[in-house]
Protein backbone atom coordinates (compact mmCIF):
# COMPACT_ATOMS: atom_id res chain seq x y z
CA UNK A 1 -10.42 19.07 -10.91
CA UNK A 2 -9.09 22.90 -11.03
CA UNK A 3 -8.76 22.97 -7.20
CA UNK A 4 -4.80 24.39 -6.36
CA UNK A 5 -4.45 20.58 -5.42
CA UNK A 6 -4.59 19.68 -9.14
CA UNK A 7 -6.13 16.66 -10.35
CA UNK A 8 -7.51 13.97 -7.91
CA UNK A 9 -7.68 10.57 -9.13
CA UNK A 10 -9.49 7.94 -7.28
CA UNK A 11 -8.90 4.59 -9.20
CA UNK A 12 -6.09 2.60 -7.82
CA UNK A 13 -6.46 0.14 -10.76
CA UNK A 14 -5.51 2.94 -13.11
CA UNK A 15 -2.59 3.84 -10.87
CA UNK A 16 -1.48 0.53 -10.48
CA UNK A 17 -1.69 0.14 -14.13
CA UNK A 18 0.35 2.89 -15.41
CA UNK A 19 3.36 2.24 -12.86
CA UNK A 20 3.35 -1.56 -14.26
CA UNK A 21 4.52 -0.41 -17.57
CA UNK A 22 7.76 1.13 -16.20
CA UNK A 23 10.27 -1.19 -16.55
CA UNK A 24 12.32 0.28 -13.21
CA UNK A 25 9.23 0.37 -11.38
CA UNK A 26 6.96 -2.75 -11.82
CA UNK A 27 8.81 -5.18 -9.61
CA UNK A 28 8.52 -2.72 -6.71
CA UNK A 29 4.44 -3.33 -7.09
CA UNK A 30 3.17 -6.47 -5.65
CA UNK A 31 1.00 -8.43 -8.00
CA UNK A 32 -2.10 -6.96 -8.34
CA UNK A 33 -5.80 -8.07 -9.81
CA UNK A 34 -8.88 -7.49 -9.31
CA UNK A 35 -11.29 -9.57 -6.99
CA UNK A 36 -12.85 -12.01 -8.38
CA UNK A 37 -13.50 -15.71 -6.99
CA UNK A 38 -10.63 -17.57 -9.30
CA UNK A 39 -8.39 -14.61 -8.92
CA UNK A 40 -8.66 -14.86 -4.96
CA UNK A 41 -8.11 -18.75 -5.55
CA UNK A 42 -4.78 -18.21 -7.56
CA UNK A 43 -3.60 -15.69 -5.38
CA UNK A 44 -3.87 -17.44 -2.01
CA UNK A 45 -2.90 -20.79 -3.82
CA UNK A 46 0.41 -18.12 -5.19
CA UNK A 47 1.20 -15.83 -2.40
CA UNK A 48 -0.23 -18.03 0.89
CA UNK A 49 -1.36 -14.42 2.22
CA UNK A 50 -2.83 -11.37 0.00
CA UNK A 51 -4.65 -8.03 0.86
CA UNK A 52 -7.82 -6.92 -0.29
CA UNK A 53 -8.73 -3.42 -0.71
CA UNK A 54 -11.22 -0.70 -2.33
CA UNK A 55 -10.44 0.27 -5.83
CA UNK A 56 -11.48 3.45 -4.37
CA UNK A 57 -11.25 4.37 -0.55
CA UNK A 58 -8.23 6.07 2.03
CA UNK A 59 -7.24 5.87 5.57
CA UNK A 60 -7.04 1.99 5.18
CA UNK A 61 -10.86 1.61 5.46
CA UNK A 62 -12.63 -1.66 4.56
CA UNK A 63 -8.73 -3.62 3.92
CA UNK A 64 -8.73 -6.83 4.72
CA UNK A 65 -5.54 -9.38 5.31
CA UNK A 66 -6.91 -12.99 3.61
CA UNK A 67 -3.91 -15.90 4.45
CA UNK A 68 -4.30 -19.51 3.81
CA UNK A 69 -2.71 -22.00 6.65
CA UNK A 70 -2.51 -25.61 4.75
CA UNK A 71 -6.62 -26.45 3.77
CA UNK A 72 -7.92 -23.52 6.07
CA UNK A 73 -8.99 -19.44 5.73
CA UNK A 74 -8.88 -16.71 7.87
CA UNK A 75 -9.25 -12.68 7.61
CA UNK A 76 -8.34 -10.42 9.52
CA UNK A 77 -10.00 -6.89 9.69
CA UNK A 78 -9.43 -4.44 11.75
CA UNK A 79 -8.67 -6.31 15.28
CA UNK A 80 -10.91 -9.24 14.45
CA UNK A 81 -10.11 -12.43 12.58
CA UNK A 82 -12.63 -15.01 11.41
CA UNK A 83 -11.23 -18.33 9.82
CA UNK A 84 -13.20 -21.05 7.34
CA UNK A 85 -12.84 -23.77 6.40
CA UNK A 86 -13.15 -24.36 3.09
CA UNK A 87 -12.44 -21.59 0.36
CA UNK A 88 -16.31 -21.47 -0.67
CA UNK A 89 -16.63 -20.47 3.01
CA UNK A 90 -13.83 -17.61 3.01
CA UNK A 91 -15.14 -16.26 -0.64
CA UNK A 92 -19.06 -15.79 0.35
CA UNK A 93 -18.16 -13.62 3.70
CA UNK A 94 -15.23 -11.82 1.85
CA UNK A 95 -17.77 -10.73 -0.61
CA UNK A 96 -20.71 -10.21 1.67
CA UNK A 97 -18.19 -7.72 3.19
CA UNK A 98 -17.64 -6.08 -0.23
CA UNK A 99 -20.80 -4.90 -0.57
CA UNK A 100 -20.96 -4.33 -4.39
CA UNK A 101 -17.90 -2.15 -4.53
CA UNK A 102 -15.16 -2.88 -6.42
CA UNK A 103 -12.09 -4.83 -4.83
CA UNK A 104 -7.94 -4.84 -5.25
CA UNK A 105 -6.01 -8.07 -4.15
CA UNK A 106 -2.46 -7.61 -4.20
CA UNK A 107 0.26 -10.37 -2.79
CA UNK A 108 0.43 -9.40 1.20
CA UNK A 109 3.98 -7.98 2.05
CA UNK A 110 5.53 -9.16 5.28
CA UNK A 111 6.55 -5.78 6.25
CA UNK A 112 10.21 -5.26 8.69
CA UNK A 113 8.32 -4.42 12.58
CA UNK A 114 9.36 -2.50 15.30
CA UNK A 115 8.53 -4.42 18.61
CA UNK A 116 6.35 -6.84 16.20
CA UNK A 117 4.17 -3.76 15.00
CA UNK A 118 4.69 -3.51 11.12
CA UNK A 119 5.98 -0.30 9.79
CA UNK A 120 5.72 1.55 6.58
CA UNK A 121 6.45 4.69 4.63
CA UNK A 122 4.25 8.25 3.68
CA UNK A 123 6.45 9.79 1.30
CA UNK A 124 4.80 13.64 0.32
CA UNK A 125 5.79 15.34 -2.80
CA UNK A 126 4.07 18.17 -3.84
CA UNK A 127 4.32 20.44 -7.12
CA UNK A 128 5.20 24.12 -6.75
CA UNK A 129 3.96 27.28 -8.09
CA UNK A 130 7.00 27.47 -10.55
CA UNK A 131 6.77 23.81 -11.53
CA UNK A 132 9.20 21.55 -9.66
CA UNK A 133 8.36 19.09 -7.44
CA UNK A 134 9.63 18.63 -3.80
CA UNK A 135 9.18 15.99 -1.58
CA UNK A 136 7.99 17.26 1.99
CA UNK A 137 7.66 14.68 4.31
CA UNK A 138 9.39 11.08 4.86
CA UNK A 139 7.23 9.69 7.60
CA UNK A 140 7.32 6.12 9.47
CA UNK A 141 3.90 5.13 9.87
CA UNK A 142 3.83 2.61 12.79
CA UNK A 143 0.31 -0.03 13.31
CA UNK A 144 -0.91 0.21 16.64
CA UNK A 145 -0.31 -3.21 18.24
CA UNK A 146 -2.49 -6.06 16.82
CA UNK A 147 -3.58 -4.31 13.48
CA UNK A 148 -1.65 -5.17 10.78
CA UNK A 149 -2.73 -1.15 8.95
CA UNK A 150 -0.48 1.41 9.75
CA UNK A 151 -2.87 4.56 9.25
CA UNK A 152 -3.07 7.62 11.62
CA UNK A 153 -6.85 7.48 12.43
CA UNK A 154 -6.59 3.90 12.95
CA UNK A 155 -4.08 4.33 15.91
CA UNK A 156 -1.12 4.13 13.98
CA UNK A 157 2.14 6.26 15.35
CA UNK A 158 4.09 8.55 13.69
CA UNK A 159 7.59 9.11 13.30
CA UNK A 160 10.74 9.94 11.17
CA UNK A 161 11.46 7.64 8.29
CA UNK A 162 15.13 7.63 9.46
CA UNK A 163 13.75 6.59 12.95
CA UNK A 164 11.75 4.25 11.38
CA UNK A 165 14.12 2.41 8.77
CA UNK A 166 16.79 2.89 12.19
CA UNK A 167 15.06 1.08 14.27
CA UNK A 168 12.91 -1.90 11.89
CA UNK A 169 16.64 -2.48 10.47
CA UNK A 170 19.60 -0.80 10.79
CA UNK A 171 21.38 2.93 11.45
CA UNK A 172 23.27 1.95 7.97
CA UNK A 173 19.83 1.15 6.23
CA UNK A 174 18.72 4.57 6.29
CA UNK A 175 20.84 6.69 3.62
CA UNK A 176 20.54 4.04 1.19
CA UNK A 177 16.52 3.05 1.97
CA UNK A 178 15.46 6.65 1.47
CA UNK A 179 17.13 7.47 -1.58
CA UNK A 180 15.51 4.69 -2.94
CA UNK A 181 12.53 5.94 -1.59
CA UNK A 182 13.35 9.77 -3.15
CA UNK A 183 14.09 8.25 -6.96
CA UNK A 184 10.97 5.55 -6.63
CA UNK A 185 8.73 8.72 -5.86
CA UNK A 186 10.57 10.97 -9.09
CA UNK A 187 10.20 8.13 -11.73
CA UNK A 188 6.78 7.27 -10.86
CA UNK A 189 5.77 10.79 -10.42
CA UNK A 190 6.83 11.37 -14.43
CA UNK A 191 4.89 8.44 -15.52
CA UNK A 192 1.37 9.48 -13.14
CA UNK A 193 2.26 13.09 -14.85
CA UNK A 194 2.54 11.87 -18.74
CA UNK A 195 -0.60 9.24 -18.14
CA UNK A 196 -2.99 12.06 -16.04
CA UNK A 197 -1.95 15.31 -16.40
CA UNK A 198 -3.00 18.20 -14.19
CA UNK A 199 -2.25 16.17 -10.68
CA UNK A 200 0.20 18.48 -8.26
CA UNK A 201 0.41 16.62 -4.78
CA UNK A 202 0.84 12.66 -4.61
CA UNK A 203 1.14 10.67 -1.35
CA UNK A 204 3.36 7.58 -1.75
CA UNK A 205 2.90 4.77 0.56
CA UNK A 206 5.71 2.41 0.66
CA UNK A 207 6.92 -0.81 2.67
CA UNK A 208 10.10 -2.08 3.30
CA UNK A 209 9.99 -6.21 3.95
CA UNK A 210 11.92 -8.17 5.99
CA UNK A 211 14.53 -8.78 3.19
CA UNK A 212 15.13 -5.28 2.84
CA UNK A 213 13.18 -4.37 -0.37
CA UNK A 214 11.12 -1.82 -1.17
CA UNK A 215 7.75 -2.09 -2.21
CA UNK A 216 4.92 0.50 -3.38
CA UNK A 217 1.59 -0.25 -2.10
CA UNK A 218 -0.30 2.90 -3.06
CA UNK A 219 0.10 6.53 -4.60
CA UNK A 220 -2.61 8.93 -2.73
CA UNK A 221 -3.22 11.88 -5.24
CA UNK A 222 -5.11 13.19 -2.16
CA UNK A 223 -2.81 12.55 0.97
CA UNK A 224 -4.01 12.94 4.12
């Protein structure tokens, strides 16, 4: 707790939580609950496809993409997909595969792509000695082909956000996309800081879709 990281906090349900009640911020989360059988029923029945990750856990470990096509399932984890065919099916492997740990679902973004790889956003900001907070880094992360996570040490690429926002949409996306980024990152930064105070480096994780908007999938209070 006292390390010169500040204050690590684990619980992406309490994250998740404390963003929702900003008014500016909310509808840049995707809907969110936590994984139960009827809430996994709503969601596909809502969203058609919905991600499922650990309330606690980085590096995109143990996330799973869940779509439904008309009265089938599939999955997809890592490189490998399995598909049911009824929901009882789906439900029964998803949570054999949970092991007893605690699960997010949150409405699956289709994300802009670059060469049909998806792309999204590491945005660093880190909390000086004399109090202000910078941001670091704006970094594309790009999936390696057929994975649908972006993360480094699952093959992912790196490069510039303005290289990445360039080339997944436009050279006259990228002013406008990373301010958005910048002032996303400073508002939900003061609300993290009133709710758990102490924290002094957060790693944002954001997505751009297809449509252009911005959405925030995670904050890391421990970025890699």
């Amino acid at each position: 707790m006292g390390n010169e990281q500040g204050r690590q906090l684990a619980s992406k349900w309490a994250k998740t939580e404390a963003l929702l009640s900003h008014a500016q911020i909310a509808p840049h989360i995707p809907p969110t609950r936590m994984f139960t059988r009827d809430n996994l029923n709503s969601m596909l029945n809502q969203h058609s496809m919905v991600v499922i990750k650990p309330v606690k856990g980085a590096g995109g470990h143990g996330v799973i993409k869940v779509s439904r096509e008309g009265g089938s399932f599939k999955y997809s984890y890592y490189s490998k997909t399995n598909r049911f065919q009824s929901f009882d099916g789906l439900y029964r492997s998803l949570n054999a595969k949970r092991g007893g740990r605690r699960y997010l679902i949150q409405k699956g973004i289709r994300l802009a792509t670059i060469d049909g790889r998806p792309i999204d956003y590491r945005v660093k900001y880190v909390k000086q000695p004399e109090g202000q907070w910078n941001i670091t880094a704006i970094v594309g992360r790009l999936a390696k082909p057929g994975l649908f996570v972006t993360n480094i040490c699952r093959g992912g690429t790196l490069l510039s956000g303005s290289e990445g926002i360039r080339r997944s949409f436009s050279k006259g996306a990228v002013v406008s996309k990373k301010r958005e980024m910048r002032t996303l990152t400073q508002l939900s930064t003061e609300v993290l800081e009133s709710r758990f105070p102490g924290i002094g480096q957060l790693g944002f994780d954001f997505g751009i879709d297809t449509s252009g908007k911005i959405w925030i999938f995670e904050v890391n209070t421990r970025p890699q």
